[in-house]
Protein backbone atom coordinates (compact mmCIF):
# COMPACT_ATOMS: atom_id res chain seq x y z
CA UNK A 1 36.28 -28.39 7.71
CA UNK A 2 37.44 -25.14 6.20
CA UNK A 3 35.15 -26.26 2.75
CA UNK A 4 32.26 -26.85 4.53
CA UNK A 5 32.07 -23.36 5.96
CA UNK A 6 32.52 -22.07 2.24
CA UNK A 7 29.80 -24.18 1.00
CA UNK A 8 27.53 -22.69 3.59
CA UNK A 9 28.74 -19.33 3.11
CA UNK A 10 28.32 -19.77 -0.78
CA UNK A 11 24.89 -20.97 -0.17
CA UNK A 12 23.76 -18.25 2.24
CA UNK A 13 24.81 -15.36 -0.45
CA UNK A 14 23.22 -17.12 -2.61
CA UNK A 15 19.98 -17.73 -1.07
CA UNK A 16 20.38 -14.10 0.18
CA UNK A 17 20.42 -12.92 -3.69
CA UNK A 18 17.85 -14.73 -4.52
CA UNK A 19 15.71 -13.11 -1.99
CA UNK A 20 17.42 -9.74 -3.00
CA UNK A 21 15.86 -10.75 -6.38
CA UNK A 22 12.34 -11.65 -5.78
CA UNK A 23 12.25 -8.32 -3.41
CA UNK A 24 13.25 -6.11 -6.52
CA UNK A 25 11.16 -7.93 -9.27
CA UNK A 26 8.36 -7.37 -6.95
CA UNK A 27 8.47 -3.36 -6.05
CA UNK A 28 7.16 -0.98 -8.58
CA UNK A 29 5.14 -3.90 -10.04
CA UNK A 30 2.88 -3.78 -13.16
CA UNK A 31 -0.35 -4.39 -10.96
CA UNK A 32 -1.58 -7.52 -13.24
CA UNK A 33 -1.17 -10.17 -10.80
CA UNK A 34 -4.22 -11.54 -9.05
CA UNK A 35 -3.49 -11.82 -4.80
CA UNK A 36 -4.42 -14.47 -2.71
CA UNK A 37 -5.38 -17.88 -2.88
CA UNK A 38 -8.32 -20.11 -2.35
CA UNK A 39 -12.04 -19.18 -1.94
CA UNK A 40 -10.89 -15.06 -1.34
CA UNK A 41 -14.36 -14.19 -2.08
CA UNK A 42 -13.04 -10.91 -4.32
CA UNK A 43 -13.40 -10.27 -7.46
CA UNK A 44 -11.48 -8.50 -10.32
CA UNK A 45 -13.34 -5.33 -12.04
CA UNK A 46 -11.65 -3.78 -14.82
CA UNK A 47 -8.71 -1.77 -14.71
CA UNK A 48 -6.80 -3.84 -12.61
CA UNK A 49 -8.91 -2.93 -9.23
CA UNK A 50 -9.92 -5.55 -7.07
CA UNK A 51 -13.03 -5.37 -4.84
CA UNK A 52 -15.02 -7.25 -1.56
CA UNK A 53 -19.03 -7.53 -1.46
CA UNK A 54 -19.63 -5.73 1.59
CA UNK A 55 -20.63 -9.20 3.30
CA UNK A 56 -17.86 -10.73 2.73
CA UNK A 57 -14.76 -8.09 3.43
CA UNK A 58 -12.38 -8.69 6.55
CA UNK A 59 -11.20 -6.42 9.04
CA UNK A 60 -7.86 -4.88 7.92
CA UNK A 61 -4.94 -5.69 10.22
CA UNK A 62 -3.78 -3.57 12.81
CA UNK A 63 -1.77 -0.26 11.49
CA UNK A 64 0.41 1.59 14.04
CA UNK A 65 3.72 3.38 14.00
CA UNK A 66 5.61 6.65 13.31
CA UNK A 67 5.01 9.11 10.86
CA UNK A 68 7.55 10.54 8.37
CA UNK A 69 6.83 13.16 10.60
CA UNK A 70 8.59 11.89 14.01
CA UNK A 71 4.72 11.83 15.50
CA UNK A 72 2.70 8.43 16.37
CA UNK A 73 0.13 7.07 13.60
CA UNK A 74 -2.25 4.79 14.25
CA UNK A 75 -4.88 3.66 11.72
CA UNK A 76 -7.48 2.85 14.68
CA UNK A 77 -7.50 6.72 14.69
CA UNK A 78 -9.92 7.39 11.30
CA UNK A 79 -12.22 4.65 12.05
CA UNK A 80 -15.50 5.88 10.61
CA UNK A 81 -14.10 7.06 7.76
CA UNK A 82 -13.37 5.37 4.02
CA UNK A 83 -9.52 5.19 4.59
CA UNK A 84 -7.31 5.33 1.26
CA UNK A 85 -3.72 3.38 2.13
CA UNK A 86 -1.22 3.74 -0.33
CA UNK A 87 2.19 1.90 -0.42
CA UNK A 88 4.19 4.13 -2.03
CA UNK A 89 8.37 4.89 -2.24
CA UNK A 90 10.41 8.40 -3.53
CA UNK A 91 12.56 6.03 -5.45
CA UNK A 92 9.50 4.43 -7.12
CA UNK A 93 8.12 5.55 -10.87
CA UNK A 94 5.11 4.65 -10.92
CA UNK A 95 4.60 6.69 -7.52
CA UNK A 96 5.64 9.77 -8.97
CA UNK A 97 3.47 9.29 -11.55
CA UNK A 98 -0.01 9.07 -9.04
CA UNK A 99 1.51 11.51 -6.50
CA UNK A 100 -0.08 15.08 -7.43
CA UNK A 101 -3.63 12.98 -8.32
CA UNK A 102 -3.33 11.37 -4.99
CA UNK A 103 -3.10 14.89 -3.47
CA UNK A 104 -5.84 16.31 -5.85
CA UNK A 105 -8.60 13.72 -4.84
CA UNK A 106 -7.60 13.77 -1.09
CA UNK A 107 -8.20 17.05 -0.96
CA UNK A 108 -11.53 17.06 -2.86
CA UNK A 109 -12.94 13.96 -0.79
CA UNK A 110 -12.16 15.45 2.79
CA UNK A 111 -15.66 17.08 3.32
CA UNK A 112 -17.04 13.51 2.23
CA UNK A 113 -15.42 11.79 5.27
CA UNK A 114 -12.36 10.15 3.33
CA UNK A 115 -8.67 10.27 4.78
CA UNK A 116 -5.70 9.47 2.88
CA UNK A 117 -2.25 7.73 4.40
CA UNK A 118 0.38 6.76 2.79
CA UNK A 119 2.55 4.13 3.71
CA UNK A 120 6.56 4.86 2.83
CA UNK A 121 8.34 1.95 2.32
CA UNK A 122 11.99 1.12 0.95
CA UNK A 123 13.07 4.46 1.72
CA UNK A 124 16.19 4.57 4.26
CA UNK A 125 16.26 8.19 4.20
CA UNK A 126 13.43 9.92 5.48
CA UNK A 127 14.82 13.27 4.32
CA UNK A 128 14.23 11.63 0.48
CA UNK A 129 10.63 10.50 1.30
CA UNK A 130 9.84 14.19 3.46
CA UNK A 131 10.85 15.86 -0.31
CA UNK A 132 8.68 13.93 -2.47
CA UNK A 133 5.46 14.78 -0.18
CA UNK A 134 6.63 18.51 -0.27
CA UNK A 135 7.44 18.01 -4.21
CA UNK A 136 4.14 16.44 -4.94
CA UNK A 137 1.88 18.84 -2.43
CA UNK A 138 0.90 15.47 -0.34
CA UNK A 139 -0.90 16.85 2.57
CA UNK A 140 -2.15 13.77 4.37
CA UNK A 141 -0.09 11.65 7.11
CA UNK A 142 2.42 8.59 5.77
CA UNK A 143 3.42 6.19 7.64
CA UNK A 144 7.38 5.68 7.43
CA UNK A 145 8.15 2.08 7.25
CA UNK A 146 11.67 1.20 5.85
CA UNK A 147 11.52 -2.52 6.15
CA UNK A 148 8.08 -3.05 5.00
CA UNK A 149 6.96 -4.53 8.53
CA UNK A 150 3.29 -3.07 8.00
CA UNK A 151 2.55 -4.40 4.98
CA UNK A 152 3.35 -7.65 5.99
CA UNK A 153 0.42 -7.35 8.59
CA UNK A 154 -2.17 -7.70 5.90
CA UNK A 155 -3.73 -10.97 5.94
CA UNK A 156 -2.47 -13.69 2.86
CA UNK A 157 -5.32 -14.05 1.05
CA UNK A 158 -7.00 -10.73 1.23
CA UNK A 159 -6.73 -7.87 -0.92
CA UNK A 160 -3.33 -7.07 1.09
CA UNK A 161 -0.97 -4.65 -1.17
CA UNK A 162 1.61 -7.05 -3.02
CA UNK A 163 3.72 -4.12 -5.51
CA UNK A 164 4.77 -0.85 -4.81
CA UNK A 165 2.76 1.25 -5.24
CA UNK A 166 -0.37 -0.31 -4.44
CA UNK A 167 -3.71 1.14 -3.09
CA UNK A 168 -6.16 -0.30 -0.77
CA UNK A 169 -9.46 1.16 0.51
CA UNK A 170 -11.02 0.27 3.38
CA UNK A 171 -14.76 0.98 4.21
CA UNK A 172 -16.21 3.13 7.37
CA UNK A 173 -15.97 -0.19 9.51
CA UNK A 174 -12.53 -0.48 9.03
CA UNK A 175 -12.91 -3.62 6.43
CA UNK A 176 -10.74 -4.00 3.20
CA UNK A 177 -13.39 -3.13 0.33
CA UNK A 178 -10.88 -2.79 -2.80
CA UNK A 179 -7.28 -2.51 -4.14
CA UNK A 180 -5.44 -1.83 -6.65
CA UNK A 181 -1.54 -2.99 -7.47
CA UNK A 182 -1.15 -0.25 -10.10
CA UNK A 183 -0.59 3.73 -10.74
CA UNK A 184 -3.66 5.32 -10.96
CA UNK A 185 -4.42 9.00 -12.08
CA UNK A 186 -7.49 10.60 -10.60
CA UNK A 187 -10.63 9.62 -12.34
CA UNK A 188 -9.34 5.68 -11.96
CA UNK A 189 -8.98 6.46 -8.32
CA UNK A 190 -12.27 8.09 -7.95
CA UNK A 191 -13.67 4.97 -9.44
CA UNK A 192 -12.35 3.15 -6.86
CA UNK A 193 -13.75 4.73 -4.10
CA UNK A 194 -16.64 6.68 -4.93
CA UNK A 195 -18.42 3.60 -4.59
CA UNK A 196 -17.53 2.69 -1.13
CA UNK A 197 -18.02 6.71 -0.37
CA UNK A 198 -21.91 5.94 -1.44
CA UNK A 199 -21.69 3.11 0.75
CA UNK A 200 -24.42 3.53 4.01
């Protein structure tokens, strides 16, 4: 009796490590996976940035929680406006790296009806993720999410973010238009969403 529970114990860690695993290999990814599966109707463009005809994009899911701030964010909030999500973590290179370009280029898109938010995941301190907005002069809202519940609302099979950091855009109707699953510096994000910025 006393082996059995061992076996299942031994097999539970394991499986438990091996989810451990695939959760690790999979934050601060390279970006040059494809997402999704089937007819996703997206298409690649070069340097690693995904994007939707404007026919054929899907509503983005539902976005709603607490801010690293304390205060309530909801995405329904900037409908209207092209909305910039990025999935980012203090612990995360790569997100150190796009940090002061992500503040540059949200400041210099304001007047054109563009608002950044961040989504902080994989942080269990918020003090940690607080720092690196104040280190990095990030200005616009983040939502704090720990356990990576919001990211799991995005739709398999869209343009949902898959690495960390990843970057999607969604269009003045609230529809995923592009994304990226890589670091970008300024003039790769304003090639990103300059075009959906044009968009009428």
């Amino acid at each position: 009796m006393s082996f059995g529970r061992a076996s299942r114990r031994r097999f539970t860690l394991l499986a438990a490590t091996a989810v451990a695993g695939a959760l690790t290999l999979s934050a601060c990814g390279d970006g040059n996976k494809a997402g999704g599966g089937g007819n996703t109707n997206f298409i690649a463009g070069s340097g690693g940035v995904s994007t939707v005809a404007k026919g054929d994009r899907v509503a983005a899911p539902k976005l709603d929680g607490e801010g690293l701030d304390g205060k309530p964010l909801d995405l329904a909030d900037y409908k209207g406006k092209v909305v910039v999500l990025n999935v980012w973590g203090s612990w995360c290179g790569p997100c150190r790296l796009e940090a002061k370009y992500f503040a540059q280029v949200s400041e210099a898109t304001k007047a054109q009806g563009v608002q950044f938010i961040g989504i902080n995941t994989r942080d269990p301190e918020r003090d940690k993720a607080i720092n690196f907005e104040k280190d990095y002069g990030v200005e616009y809202p983040s939502f704090y999410d720990p356990i990576g519940k919001l990211i799991l609302r995005f739709p398999k099979g869209t343009l949902n973010p898959q690495a960390i950091p990843s970057t999607v855009v969604l269009d003045r109707d609230g529809k995923i238009a592009a994304r990226t699953l890589q670091a970008l510096d300024a003039d790769e994000l304003r090639k990103m969403i300059d075009p959906i910025i044009a968009e009428k």
